[in-house]
N, C-alpha and C. Protein backbone atom coordinates (compact mmCIF):
# COMPACT_ATOMS: atom_id res chain seq x y z
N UNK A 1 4.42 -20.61 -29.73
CA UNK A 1 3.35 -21.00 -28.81
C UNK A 1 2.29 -19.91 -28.75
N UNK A 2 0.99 -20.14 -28.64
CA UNK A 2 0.05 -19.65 -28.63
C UNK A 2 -0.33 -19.06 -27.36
N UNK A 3 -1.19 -18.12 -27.02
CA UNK A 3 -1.42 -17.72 -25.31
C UNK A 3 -2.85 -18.55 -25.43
N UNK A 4 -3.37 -19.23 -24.52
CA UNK A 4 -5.07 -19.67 -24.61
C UNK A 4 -5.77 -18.15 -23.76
N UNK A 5 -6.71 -17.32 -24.65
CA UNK A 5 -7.13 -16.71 -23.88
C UNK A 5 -8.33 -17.28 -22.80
N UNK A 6 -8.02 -16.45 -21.52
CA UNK A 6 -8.64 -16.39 -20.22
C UNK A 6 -10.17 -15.96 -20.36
N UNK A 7 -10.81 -16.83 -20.06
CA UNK A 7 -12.00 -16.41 -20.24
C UNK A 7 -12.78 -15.74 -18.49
N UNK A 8 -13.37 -14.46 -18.83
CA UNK A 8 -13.53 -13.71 -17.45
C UNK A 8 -14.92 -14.63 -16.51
N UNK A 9 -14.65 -14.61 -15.41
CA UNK A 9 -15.64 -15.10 -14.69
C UNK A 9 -16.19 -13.60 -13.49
N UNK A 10 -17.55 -13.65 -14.25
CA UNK A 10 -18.24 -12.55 -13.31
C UNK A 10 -18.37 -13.09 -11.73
N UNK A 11 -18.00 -11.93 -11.01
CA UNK A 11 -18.43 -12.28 -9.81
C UNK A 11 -19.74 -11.56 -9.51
N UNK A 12 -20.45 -11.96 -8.71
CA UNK A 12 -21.94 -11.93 -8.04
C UNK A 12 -21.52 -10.73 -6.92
N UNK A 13 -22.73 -10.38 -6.72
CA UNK A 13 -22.55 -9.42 -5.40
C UNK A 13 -22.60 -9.88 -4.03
N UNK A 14 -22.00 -9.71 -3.26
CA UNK A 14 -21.92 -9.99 -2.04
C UNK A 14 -22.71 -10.03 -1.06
N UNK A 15 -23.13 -11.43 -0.65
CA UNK A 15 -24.54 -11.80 0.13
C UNK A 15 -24.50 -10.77 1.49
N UNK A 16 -25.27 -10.28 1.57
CA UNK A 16 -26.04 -9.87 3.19
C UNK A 16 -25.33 -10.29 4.11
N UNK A 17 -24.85 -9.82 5.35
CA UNK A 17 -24.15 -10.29 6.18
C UNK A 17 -25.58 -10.18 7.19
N UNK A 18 -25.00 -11.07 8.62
CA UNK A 18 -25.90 -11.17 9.42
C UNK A 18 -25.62 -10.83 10.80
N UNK A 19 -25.63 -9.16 11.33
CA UNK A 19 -25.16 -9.18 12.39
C UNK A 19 -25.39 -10.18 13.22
N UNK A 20 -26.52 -10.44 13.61
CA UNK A 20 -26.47 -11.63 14.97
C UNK A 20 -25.44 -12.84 14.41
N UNK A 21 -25.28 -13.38 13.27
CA UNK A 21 -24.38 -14.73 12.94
C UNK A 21 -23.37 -14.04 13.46
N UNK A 22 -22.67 -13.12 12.64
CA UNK A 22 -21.47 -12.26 12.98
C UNK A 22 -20.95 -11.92 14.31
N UNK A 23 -21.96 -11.84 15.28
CA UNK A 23 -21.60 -11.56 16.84
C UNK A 23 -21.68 -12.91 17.63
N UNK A 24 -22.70 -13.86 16.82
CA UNK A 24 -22.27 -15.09 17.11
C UNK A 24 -20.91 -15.42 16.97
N UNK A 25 -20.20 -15.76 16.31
CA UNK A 25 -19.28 -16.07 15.52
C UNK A 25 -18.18 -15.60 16.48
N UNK A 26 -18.15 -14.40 16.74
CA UNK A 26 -16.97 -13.42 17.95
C UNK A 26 -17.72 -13.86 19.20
N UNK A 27 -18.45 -14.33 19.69
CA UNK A 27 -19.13 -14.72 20.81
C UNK A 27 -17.24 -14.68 22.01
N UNK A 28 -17.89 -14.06 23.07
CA UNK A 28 -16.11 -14.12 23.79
C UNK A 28 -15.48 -13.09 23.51
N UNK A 29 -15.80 -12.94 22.47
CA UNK A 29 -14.78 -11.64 22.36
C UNK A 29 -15.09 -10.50 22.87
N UNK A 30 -14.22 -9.35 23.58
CA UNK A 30 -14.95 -8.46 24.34
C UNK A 30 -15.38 -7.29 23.85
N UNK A 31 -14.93 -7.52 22.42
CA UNK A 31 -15.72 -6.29 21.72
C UNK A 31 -16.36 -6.56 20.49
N UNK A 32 -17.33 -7.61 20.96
CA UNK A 32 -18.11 -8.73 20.29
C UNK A 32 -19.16 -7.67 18.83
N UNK A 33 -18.96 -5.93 18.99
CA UNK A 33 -20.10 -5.25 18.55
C UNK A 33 -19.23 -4.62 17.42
N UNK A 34 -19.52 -5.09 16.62
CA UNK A 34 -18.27 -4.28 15.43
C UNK A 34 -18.85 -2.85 14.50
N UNK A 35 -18.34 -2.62 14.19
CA UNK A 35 -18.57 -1.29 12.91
C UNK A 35 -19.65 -1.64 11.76
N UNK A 36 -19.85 -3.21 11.59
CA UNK A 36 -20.26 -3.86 10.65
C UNK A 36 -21.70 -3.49 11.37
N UNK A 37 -21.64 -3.73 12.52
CA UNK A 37 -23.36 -3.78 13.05
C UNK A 37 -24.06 -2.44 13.48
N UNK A 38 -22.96 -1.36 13.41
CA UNK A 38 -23.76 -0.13 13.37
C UNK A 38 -23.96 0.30 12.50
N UNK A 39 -22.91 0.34 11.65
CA UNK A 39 -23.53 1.06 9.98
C UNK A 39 -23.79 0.11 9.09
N UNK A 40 -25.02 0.22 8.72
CA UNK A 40 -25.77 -0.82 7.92
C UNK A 40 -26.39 -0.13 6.71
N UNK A 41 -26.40 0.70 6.71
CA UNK A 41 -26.60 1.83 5.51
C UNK A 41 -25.22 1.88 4.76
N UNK A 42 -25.45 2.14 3.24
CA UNK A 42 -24.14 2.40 2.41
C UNK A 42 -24.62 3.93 1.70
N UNK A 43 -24.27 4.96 1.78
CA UNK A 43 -23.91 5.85 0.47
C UNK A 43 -22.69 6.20 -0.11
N UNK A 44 -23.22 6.18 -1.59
CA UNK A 44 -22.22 6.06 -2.66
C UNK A 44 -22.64 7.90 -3.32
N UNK A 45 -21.29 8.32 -3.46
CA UNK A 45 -21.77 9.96 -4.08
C UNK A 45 -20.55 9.87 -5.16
N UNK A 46 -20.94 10.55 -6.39
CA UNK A 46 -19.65 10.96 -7.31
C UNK A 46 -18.95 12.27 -6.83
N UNK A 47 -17.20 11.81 -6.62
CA UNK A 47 -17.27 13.48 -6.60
C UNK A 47 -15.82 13.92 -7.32
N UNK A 48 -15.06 14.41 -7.34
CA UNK A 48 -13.82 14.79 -8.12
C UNK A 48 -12.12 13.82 -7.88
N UNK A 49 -12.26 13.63 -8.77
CA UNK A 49 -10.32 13.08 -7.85
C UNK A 49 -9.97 13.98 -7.10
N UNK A 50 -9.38 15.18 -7.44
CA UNK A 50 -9.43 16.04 -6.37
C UNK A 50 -9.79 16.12 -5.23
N UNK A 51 -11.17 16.03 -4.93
CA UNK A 51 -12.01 16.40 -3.80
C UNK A 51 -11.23 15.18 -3.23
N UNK A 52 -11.56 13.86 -3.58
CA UNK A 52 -11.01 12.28 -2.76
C UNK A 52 -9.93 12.76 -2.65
N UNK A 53 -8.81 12.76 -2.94
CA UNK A 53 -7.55 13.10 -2.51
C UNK A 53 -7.27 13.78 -1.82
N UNK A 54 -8.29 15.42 -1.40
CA UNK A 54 -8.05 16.17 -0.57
C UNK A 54 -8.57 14.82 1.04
N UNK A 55 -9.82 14.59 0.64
CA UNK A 55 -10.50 13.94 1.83
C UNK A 55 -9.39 12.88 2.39
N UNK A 56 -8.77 12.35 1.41
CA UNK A 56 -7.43 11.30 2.13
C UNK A 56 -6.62 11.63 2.35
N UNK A 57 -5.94 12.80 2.68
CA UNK A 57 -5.17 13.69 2.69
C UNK A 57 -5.53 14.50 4.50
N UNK A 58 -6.40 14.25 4.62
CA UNK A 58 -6.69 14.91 5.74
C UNK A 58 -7.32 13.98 6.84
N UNK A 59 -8.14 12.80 6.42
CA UNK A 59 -7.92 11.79 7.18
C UNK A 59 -7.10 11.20 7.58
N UNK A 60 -5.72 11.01 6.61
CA UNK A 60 -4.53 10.55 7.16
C UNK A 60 -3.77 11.62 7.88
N UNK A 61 -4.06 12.43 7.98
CA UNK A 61 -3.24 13.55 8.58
C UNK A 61 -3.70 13.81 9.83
N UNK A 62 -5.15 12.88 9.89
CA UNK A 62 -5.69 12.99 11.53
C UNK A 62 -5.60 11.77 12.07
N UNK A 63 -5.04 10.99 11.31
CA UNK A 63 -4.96 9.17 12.03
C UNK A 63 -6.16 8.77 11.58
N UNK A 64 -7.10 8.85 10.66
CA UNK A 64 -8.51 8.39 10.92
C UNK A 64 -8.66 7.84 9.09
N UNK A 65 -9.60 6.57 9.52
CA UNK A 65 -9.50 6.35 7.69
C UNK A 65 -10.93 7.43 7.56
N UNK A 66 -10.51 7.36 5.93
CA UNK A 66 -11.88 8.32 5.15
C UNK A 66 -13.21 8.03 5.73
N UNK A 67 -13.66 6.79 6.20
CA UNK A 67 -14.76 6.65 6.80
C UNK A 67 -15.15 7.32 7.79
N UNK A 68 -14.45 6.96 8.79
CA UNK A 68 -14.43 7.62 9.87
C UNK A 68 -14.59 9.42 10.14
N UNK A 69 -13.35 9.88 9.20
CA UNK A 69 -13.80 11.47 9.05
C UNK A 69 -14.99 11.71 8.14
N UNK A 70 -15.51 11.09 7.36
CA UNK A 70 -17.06 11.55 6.43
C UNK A 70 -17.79 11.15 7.20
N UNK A 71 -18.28 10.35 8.53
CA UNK A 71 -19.15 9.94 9.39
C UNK A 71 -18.95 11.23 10.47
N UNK A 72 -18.16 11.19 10.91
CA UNK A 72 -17.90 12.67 11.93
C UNK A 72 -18.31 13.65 11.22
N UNK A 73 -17.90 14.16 10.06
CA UNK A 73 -18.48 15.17 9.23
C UNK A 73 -20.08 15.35 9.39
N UNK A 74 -20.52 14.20 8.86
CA UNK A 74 -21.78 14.15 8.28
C UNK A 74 -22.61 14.32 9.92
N UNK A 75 -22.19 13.11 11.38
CA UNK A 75 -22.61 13.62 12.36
C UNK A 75 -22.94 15.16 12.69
N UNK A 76 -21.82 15.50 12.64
CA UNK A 76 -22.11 17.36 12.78
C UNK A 76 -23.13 18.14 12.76
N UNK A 77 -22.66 18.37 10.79
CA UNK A 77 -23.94 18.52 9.55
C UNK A 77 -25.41 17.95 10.41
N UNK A 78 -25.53 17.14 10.04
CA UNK A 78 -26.82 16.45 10.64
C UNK A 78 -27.15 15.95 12.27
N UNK A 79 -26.95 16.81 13.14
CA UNK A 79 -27.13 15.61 14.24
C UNK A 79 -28.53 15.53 14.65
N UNK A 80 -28.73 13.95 15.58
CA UNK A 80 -29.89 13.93 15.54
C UNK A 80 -30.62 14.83 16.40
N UNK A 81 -32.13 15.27 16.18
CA UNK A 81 -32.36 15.90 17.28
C UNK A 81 -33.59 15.14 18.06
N UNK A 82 -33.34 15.67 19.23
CA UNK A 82 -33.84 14.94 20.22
C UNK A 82 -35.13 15.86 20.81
N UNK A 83 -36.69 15.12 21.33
CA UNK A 83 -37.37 15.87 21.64
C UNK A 83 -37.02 16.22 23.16
């Protein structure tokens, strides 16, 4: 018997979400304001296996995913300033 090869189907990138649909949607719920609707910005950086492994390594070691500690980080580093 022969295998039929699988032919790949590209996937598309992932449409725009819409906070207001999205808080529609949880309407009732009491914490109707999610993570999705504050950070709306994405950065992407190259950096070492190493380095990632240290960074997950120490987020899990604080209870916190990688997001969360590179956002606190970066808060720090940068906070805003105020007049």
């Amino acid at each position: 018997m022969s295998h039929a090869r699988r032919k790949r189907i590209a996937i598309g990138a992932r449409p725009p979400t819409n906070p207001h649909a999205e808080a529609w949607i949880r309407q009732g719920d009491a914490d109707a304001l999610q993570k999705g609707d504050l950070y709306t910005a994405r950065l992407t950086l190259d950096i070492t296996p190493g380095l990632r492994a240290r960074i997950k390594v120490s987020a899990f070691t604080q209870g916190l995913t990688v997001a969360e500690l590179l956002r606190a980080l970066l808060e720090r580093e940068f906070p805003e300033h105020t007049s």
